[in-house]
Protein backbone atom coordinates (compact mmCIF):
# COMPACT_ATOMS: atom_id res chain seq x y z
CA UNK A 1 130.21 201.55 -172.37
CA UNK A 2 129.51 203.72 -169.46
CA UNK A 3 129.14 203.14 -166.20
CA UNK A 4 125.93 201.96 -164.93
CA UNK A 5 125.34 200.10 -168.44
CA UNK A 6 126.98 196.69 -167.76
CA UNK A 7 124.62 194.03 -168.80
CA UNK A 8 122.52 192.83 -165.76
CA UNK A 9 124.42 189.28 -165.84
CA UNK A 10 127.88 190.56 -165.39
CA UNK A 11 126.76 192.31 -161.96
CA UNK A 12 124.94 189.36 -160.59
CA UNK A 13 127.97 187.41 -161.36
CA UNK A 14 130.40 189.86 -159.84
CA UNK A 15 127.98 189.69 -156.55
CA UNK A 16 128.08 185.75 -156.43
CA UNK A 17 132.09 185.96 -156.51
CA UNK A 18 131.72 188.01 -153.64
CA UNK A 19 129.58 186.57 -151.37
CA UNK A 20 131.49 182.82 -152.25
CA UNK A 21 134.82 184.88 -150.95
CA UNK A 22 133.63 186.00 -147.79
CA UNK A 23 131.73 182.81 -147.10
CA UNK A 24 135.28 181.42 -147.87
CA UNK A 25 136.89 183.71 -145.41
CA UNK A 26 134.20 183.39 -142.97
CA UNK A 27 134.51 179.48 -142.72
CA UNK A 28 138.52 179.91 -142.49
CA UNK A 29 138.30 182.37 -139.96
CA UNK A 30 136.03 180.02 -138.01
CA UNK A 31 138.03 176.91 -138.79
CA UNK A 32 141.01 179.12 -137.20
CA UNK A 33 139.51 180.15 -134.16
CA UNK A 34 138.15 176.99 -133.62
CA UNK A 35 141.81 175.31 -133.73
CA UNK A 36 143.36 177.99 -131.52
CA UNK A 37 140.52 177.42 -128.61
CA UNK A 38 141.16 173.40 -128.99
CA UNK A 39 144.89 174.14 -128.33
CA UNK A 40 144.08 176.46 -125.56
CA UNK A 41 142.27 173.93 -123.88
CA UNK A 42 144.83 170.91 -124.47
CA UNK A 43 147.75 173.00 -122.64
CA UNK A 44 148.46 172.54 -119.02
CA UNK A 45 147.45 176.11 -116.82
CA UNK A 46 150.40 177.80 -115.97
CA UNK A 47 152.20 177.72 -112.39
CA UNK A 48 151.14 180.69 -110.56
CA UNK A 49 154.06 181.44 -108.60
CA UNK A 50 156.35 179.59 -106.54
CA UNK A 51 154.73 176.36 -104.84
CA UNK A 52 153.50 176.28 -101.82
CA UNK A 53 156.18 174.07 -100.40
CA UNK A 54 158.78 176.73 -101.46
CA UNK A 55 156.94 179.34 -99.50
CA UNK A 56 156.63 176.79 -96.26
CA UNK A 57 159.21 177.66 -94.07
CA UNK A 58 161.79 174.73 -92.81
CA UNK A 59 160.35 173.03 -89.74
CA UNK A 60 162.11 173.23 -86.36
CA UNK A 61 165.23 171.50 -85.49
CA UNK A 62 163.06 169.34 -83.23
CA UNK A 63 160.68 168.74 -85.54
CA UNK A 64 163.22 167.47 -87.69
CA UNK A 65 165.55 165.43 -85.53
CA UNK A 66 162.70 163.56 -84.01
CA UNK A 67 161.29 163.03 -87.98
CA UNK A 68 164.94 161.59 -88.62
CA UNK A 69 164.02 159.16 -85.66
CA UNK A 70 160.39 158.44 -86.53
CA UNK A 71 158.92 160.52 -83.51
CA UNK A 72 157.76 159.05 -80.17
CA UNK A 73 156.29 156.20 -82.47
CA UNK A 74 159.66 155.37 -83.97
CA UNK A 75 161.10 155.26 -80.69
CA UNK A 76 158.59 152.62 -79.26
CA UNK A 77 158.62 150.27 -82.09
CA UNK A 78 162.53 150.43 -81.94
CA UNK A 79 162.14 149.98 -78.18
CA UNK A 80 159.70 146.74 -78.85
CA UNK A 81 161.53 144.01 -79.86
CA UNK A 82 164.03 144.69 -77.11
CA UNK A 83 161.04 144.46 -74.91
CA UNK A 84 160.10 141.50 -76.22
CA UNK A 85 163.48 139.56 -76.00
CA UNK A 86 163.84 140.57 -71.84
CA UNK A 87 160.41 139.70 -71.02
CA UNK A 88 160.51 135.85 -72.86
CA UNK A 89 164.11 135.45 -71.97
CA UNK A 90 162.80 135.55 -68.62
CA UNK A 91 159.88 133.98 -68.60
CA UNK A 92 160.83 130.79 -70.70
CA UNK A 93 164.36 130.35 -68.79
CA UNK A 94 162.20 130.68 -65.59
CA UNK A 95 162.34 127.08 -64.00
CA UNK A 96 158.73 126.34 -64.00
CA UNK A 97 158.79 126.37 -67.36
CA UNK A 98 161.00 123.52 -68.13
CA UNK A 99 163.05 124.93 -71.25
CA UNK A 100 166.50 124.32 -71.40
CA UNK A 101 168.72 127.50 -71.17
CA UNK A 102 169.26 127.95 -74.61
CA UNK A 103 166.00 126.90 -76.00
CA UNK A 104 163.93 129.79 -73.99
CA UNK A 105 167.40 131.97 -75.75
CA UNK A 106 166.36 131.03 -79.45
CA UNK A 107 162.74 131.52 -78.22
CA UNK A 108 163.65 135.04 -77.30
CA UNK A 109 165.44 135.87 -80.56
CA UNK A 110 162.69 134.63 -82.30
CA UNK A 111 160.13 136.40 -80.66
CA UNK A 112 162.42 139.56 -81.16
CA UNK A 113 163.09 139.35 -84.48
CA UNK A 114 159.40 138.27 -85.54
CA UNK A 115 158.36 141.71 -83.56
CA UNK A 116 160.97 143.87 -85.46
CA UNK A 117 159.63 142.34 -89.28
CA UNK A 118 155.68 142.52 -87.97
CA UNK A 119 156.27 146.02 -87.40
CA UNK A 120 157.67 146.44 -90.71
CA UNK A 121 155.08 144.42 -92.40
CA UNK A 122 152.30 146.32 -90.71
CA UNK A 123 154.17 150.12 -91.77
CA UNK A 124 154.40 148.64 -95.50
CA UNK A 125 150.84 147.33 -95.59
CA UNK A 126 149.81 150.81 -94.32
CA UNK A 127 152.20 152.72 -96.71
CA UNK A 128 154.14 154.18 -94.24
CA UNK A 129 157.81 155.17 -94.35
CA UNK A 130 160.09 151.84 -93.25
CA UNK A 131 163.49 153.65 -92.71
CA UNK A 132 163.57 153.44 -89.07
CA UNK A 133 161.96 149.60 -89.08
CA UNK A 134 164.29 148.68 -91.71
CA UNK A 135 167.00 150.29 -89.48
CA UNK A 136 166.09 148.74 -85.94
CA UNK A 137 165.77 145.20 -87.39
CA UNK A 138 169.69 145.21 -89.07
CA UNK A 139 170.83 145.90 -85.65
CA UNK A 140 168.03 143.17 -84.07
CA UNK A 141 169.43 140.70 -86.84
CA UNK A 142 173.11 141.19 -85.89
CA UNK A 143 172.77 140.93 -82.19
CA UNK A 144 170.33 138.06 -82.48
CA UNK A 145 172.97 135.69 -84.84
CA UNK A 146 175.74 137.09 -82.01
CA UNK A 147 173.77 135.66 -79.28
CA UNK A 148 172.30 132.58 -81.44
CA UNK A 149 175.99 131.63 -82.23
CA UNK A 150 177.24 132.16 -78.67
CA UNK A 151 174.62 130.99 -76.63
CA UNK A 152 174.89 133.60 -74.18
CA UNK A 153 171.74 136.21 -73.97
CA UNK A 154 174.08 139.16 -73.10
CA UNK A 155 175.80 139.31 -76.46
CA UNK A 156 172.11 140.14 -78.21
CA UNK A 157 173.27 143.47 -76.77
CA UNK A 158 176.90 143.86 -77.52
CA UNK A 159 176.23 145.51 -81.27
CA UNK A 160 174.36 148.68 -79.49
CA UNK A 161 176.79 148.59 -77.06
CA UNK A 162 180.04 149.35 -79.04
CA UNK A 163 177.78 151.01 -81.40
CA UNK A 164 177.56 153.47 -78.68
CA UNK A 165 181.10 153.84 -77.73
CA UNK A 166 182.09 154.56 -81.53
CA UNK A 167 179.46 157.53 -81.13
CA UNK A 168 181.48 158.69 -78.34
CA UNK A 169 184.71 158.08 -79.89
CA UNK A 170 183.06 159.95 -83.30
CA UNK A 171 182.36 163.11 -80.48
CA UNK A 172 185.33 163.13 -79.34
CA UNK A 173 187.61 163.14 -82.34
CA UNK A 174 185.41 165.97 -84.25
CA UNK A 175 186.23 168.06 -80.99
CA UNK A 176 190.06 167.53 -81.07
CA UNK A 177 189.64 168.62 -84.67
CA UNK A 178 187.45 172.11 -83.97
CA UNK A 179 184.97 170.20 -86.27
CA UNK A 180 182.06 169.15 -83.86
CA UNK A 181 179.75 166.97 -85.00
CA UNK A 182 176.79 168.11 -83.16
CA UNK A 183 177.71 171.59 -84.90
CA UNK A 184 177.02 169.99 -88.48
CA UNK A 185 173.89 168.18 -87.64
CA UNK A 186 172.42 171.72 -86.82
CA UNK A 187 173.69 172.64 -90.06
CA UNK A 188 172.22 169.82 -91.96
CA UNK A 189 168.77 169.80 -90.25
CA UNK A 190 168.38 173.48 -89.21
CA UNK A 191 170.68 175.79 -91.34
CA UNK A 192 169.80 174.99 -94.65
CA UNK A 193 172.76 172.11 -95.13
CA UNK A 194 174.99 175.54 -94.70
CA UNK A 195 178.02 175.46 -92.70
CA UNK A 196 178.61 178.93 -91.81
CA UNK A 197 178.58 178.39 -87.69
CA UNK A 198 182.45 177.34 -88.32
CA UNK A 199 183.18 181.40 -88.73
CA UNK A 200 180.77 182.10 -85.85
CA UNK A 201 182.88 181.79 -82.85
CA UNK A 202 180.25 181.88 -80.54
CA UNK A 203 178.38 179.51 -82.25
CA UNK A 204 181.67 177.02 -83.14
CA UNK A 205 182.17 176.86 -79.22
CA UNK A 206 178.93 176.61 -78.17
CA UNK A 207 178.83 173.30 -80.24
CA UNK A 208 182.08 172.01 -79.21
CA UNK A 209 180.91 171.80 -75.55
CA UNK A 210 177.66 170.47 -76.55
CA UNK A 211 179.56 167.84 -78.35
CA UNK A 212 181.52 166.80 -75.48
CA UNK A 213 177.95 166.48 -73.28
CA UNK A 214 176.53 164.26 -75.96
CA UNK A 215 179.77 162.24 -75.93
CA UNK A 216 179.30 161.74 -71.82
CA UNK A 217 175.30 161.59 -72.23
CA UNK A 218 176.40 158.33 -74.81
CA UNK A 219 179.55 157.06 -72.45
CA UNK A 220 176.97 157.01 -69.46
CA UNK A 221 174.43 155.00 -71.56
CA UNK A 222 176.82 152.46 -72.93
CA UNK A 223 179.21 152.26 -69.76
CA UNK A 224 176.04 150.91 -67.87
CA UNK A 225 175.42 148.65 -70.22
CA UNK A 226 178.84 147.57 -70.87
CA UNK A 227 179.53 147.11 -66.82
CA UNK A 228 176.14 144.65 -67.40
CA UNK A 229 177.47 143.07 -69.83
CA UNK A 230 180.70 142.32 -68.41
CA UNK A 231 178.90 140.87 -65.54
CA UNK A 232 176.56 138.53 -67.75
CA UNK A 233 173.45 140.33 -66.45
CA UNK A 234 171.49 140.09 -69.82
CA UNK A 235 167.89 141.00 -68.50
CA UNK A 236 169.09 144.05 -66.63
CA UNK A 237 170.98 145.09 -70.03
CA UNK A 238 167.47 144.98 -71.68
CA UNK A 239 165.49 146.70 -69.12
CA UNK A 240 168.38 149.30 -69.00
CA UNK A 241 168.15 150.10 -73.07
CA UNK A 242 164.24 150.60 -72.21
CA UNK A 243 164.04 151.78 -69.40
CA UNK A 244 166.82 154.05 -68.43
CA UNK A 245 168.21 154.94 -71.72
CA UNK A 246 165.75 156.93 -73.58
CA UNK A 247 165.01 159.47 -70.70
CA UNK A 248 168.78 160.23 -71.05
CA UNK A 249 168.78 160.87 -74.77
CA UNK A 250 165.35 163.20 -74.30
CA UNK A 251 167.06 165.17 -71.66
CA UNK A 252 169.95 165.26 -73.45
CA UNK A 253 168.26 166.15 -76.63
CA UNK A 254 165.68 169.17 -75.02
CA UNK A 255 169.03 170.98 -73.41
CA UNK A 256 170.79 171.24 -76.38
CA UNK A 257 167.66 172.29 -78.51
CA UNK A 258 167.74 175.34 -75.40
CA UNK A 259 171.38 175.75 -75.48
CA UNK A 260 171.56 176.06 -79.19
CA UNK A 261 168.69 178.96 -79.43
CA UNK A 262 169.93 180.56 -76.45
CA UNK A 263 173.09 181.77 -79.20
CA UNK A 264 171.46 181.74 -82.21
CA UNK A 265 168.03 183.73 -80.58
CA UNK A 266 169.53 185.51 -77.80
CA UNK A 267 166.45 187.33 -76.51
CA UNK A 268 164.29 184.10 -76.49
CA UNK A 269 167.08 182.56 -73.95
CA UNK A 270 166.61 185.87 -71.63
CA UNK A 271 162.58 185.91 -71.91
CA UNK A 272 161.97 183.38 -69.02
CA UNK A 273 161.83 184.32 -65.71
CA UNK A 274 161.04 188.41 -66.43
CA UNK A 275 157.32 188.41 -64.85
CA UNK A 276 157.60 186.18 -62.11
């Protein structure tokens, strides 16, 4: 048989087979692409890059210190229930009142410790970090069972008080040992938890003298109160820890923030006073 002389059948089968195949291969090749855009779509888009809070750079050492103590905020909400102890102390032990000694004393406490948990209550309710509350009321509970147990207003203060002292006596012993401790809460909170200021001379003394002026700043602070304390003036204790306290630690605080950048960014510390 030559070619060209197949009978008509056999080539309209052979073109049926073909067209079924690539209608086959069509539909596969559909059913294919169709998977591989469904998976597409089901995976998670791919990081570009480092995150943005790798890129951030660290905040300050101010910013930081004054995060650790909740900020101007933290410090008047720890500063509260103090506050609130002196001033009904003083007013319910007042004569004209007509409470015994020691009633307007559990009155206090009360009021104290029912500031300290209203202020934790109130952070929690608006979702807001509770370290520092949580904090400021175990050292509010202690010094309110002292003083409940005693009966004596004064000793509401005596955990802050020695408190305090061991601060000083921490100061002092990281000194004697070349390890100051104001040198490794720079290196916690501004060098990256890194150590390396111990090989920095410059930097190793310039924190062993700060050391020594946050161990006085703290020995002035609790000295006061302790001579208070001694002489059973419990209001004046309270009005001291407000009043007189704080403005020490700030002042204390802003010199060594200048002190430490004056050594570890000497031209900032000789910018000042050029242009008069």
């Amino acid at each position: 048989m030559t070619p060209g002389s197949e009978p008509r059948h056999a080539t309209s089968a052979e073109g049926v087979e073909d067209r079924v195949a690539e209608e086959i291969t069509e539909a596969v090749e559909e059913r294919i692409a169709e998977e591989i855009i469904e998976e597409l779509s089901l995976r998670p888009a791919p990081a570009e890059g480092p995150s943005d809070a790798e890129d951030e750079p660290l905040p300050s050492l101010s910013e930081q210190v004054s995060e650790q103590l909740g900020g101007v905020r933290g410090l008047i909400e720890s500063s509260l229930p103090v506050l609130v102890f002196v001033l009904l102390n003083v007013v319910l032990s007042a004569s004209w009142v007509g409470l015994e000694k020691r009633t307007a004393l559990y009155w206090a406490i009360g009021g104290s410790v029912f500031s300290a948990v209203a202020i934790g209550g109130y952070r929690l309710a608006r979702k807001q970090p509770v370290r520092h509350t949580v904090n400021g009321l175990f050292g509010i509970a202690i010094g309110a069972y002292l003083a409940y147990r005693s009966g004596n207003a004064r000793d509401f203060y005596l955990p802050g008080i020695l408190l305090t002292l061991g601060q000083v006596a921490l100061c002092l012993v990281s000194v004697g040992f070349r390890k100051p401790i104001i040198g490794y809460v720079w290196g916690v909170l501004a060098n990256g938890g890194k150590h390396d200021w111990l090989q920095n001379p410059k930097l190793l003394g310039t924190f062993q003298w700060l050391t020594l002026v946050w161990a006085g700043s703290l020995f002035l602070r609790a000295g006061v109160q302790g001579w208070l304390y001694l002489a059973d003036e419990a209001n004046a204790i309270g009005i001291v820890r407000v009043l007189i306290s704080w403005p020490i630690y700030a002042a204390t605080f802003a010199f060594t923030i200048w002190a430490v950048r004056r050594v570890t960014h000497p031209a900032a510390g000789h910018q000042g006073p050029a242009s008069g």
